[in-house]
N, C-alpha and C. Protein backbone atom coordinates (compact mmCIF):
# COMPACT_ATOMS: atom_id res chain seq x y z
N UNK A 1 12.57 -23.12 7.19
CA UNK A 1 12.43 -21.88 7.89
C UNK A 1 10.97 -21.48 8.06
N UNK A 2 10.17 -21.37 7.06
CA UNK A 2 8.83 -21.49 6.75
C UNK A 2 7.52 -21.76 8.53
N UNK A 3 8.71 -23.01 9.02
CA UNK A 3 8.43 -23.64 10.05
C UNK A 3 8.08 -23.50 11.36
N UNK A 4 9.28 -22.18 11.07
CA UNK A 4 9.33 -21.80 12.35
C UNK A 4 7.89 -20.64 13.29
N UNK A 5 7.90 -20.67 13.98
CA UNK A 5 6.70 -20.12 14.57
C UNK A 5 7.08 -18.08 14.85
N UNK A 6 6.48 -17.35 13.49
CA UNK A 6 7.31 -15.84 13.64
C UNK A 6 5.82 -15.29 13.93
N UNK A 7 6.52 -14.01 15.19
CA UNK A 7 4.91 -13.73 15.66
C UNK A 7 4.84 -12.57 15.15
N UNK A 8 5.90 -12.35 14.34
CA UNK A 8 5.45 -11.05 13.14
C UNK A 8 4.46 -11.63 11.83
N UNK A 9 4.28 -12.63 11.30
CA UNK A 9 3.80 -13.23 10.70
C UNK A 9 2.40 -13.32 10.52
N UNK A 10 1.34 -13.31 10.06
CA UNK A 10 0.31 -13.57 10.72
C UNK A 10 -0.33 -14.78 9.63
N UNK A 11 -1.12 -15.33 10.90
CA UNK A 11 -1.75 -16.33 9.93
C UNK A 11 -2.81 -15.68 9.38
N UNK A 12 -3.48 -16.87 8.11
CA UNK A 12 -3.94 -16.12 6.86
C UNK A 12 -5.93 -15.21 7.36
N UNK A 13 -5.80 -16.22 8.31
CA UNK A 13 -7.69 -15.81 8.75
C UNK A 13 -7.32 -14.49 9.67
N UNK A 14 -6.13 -13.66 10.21
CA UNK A 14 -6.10 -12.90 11.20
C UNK A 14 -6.09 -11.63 10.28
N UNK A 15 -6.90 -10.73 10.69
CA UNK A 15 -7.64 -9.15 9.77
C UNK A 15 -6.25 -8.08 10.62
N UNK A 16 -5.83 -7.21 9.73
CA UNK A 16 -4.93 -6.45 9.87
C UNK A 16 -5.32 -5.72 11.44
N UNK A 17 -6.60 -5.17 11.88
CA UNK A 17 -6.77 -4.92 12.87
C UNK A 17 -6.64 -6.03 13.64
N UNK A 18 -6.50 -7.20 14.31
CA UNK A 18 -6.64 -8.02 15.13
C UNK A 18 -5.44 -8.29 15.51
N UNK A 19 -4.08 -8.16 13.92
CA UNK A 19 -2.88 -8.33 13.78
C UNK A 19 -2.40 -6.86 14.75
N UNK A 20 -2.83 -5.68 14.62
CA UNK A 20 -2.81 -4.33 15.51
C UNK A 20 -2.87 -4.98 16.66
N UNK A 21 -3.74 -5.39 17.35
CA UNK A 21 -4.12 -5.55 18.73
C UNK A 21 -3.40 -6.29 19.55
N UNK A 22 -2.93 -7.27 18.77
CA UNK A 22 -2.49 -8.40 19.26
C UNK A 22 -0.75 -8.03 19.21
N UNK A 23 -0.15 -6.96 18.27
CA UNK A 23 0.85 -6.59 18.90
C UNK A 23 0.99 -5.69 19.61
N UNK A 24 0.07 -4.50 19.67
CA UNK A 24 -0.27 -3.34 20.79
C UNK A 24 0.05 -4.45 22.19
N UNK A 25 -0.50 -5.50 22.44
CA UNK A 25 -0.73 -6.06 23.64
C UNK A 25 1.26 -6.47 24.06
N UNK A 26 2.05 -7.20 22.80
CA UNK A 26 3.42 -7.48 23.01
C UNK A 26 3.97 -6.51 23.36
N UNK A 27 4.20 -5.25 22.83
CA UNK A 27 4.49 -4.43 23.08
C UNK A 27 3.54 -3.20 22.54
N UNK A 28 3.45 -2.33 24.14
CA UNK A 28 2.77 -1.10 23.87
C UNK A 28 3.14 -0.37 23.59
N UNK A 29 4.43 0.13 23.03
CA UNK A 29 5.04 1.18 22.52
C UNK A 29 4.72 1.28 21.06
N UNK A 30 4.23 0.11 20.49
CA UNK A 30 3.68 0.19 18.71
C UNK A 30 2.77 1.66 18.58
N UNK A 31 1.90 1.56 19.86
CA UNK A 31 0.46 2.25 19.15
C UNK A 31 1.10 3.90 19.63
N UNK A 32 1.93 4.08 20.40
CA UNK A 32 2.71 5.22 20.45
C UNK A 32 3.37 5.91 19.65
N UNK A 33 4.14 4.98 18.90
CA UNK A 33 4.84 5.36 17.51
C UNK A 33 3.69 5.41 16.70
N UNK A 34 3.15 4.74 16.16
CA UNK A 34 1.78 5.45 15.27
C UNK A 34 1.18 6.35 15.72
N UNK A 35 1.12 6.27 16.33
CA UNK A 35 0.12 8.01 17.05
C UNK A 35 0.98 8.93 16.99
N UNK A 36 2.22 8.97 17.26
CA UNK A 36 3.17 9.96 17.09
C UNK A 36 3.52 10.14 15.46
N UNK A 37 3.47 9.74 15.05
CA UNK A 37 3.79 9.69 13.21
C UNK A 37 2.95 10.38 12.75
N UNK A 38 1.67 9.99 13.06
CA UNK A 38 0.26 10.40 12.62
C UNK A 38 0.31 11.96 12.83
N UNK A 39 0.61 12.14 14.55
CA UNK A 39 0.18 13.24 14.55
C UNK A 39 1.69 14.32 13.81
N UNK A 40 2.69 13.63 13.83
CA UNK A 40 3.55 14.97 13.08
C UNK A 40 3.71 15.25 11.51
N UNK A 41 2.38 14.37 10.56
CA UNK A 41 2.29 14.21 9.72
C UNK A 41 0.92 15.30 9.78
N UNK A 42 0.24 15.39 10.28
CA UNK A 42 -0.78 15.65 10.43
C UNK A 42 -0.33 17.71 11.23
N UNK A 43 0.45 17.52 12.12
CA UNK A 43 0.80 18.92 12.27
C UNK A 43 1.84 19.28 11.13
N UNK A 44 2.09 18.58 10.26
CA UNK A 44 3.27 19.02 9.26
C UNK A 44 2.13 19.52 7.84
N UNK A 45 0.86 18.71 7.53
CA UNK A 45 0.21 19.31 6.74
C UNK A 45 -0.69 20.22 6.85
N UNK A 46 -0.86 20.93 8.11
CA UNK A 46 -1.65 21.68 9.13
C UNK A 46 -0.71 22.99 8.75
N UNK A 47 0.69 22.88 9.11
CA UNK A 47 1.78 24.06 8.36
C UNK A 47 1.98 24.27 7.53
N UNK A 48 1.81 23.31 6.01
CA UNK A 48 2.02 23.36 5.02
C UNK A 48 1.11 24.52 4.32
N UNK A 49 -0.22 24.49 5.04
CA UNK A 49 -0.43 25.83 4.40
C UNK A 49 0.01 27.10 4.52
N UNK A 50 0.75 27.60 5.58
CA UNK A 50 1.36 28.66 5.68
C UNK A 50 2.54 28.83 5.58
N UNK A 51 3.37 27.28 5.05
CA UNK A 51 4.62 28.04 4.92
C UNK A 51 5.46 28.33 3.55
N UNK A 52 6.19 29.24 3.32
CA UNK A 52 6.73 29.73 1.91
C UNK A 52 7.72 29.03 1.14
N UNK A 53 8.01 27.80 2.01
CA UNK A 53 9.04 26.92 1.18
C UNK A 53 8.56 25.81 0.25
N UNK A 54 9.41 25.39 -0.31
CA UNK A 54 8.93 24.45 -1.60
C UNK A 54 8.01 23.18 -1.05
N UNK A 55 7.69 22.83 -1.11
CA UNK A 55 6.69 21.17 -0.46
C UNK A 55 8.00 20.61 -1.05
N UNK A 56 8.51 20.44 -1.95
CA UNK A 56 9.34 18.83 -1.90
C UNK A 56 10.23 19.07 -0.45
N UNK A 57 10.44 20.40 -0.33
CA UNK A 57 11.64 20.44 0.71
C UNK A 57 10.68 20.28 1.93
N UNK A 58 9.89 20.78 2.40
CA UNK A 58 9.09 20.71 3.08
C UNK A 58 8.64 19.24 3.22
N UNK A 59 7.98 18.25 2.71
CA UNK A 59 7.94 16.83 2.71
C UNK A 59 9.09 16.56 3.15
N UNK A 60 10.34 16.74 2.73
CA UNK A 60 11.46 16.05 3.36
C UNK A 60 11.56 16.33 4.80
N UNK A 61 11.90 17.45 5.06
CA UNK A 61 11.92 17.87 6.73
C UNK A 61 10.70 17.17 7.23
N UNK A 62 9.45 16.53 6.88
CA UNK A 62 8.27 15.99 7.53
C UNK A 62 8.88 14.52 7.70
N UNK A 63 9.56 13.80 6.30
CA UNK A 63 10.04 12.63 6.64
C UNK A 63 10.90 12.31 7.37
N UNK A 64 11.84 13.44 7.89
CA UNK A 64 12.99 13.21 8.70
C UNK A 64 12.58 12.99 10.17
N UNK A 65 11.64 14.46 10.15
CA UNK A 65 10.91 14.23 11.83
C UNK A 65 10.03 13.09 12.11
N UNK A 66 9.34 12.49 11.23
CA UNK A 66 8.57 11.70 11.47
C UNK A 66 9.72 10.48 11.46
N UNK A 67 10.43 10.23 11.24
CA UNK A 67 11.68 9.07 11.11
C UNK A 67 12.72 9.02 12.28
N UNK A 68 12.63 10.45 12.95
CA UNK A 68 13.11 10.41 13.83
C UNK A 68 12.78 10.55 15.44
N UNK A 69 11.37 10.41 15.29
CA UNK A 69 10.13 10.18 16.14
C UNK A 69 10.38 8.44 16.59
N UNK A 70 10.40 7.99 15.04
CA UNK A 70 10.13 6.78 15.22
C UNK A 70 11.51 6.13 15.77
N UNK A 71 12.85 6.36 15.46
CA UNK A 71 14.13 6.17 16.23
C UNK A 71 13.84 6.10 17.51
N UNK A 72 13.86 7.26 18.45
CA UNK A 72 13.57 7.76 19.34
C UNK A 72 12.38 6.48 19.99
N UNK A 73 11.92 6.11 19.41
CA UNK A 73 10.86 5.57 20.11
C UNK A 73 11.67 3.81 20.28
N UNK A 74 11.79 3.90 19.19
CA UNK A 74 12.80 2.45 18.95
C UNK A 74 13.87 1.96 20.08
N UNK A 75 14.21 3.73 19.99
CA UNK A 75 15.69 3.62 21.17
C UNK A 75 15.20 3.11 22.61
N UNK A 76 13.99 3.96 23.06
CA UNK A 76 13.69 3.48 24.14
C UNK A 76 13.11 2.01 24.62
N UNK A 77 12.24 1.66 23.80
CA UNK A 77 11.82 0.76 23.53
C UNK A 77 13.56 -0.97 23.59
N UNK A 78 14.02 -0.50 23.50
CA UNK A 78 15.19 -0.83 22.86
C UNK A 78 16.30 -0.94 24.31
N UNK A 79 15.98 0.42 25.45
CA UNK A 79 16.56 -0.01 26.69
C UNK A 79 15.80 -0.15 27.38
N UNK A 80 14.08 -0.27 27.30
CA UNK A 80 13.37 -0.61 28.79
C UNK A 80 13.59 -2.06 28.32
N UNK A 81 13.79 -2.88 27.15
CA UNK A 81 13.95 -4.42 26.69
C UNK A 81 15.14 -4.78 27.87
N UNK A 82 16.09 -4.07 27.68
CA UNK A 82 17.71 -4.00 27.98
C UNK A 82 17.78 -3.66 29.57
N UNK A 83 16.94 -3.17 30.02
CA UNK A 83 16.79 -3.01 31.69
C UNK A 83 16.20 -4.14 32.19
N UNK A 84 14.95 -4.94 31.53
CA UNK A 84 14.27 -5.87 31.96
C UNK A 84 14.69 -7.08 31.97
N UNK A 85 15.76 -7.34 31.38
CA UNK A 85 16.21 -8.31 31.24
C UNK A 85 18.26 -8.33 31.44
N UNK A 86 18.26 -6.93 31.87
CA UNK A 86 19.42 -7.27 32.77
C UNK A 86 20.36 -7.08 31.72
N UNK A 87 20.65 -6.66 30.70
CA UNK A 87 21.93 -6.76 30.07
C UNK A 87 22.53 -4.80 29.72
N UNK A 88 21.67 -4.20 30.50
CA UNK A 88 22.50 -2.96 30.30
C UNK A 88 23.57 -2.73 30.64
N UNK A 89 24.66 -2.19 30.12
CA UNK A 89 25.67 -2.33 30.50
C UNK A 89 26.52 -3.19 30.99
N UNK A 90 26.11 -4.40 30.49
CA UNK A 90 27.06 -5.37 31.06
C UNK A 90 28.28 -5.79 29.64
N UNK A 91 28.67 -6.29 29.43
CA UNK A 91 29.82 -6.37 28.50
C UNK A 91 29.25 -7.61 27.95
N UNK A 92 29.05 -7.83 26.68
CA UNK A 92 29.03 -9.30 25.52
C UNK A 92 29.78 -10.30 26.23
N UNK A 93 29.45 -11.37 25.89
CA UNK A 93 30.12 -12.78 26.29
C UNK A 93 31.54 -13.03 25.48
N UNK A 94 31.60 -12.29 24.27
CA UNK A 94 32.83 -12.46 23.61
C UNK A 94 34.20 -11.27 24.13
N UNK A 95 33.76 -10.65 24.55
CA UNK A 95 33.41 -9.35 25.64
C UNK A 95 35.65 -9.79 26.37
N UNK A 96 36.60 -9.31 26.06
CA UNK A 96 37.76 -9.52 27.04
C UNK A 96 38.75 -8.35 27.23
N UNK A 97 39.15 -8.51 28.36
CA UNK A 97 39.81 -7.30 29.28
C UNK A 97 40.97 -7.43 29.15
N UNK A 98 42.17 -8.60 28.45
CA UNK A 98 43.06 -8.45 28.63
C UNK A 98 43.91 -9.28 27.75
């Protein structure tokens, strides 16, 4: 398995930024979801100073939105794949009517 060629993988000389770039380029929806994470992490500790509820509870509602940022992004990501290549809505091959 080892063998096989995974382009999640990176080989050992490629620097975590280069590994960024080079999937920003496969798909551009990566650097969207990070930027979106970032920033509702970032407007979630921006509120944290003013608001009267507990931080653990508060952290949680930050992990949910930020988790569900990232869904959301997945999903789409997930039917422009599914438009481009023609299988929206079409029925599985195992797929029978009768």
């Amino acid at each position: 398995m080892s063998s096989l060629n995974n382009s999640w993988s990176s080989s050992p000389d490629e620097t975590e930024s280069s590994k960024l770039l080079r999937k920003s380029k496969e798909s551009p929806f990566i650097p969207f979801g990070i930027a979106g994470c970032l920033a509702i992490v970032a407007l979630g500790f921006h509120k944290l100073r003013k608001t009267k509820q507990k931080m653990s509870l508060y952290l949680i509602h930050m992990r949910v939105a930020a988790q569900g940022f990232l869904v959301g992004v997945m999903t789409l990501v997930a039917g422009k794949d599914a438009r481009r290549h023609g299988t929206l809505g079409k029925p599985s091959k195992g797929y029978n009517n009768g």
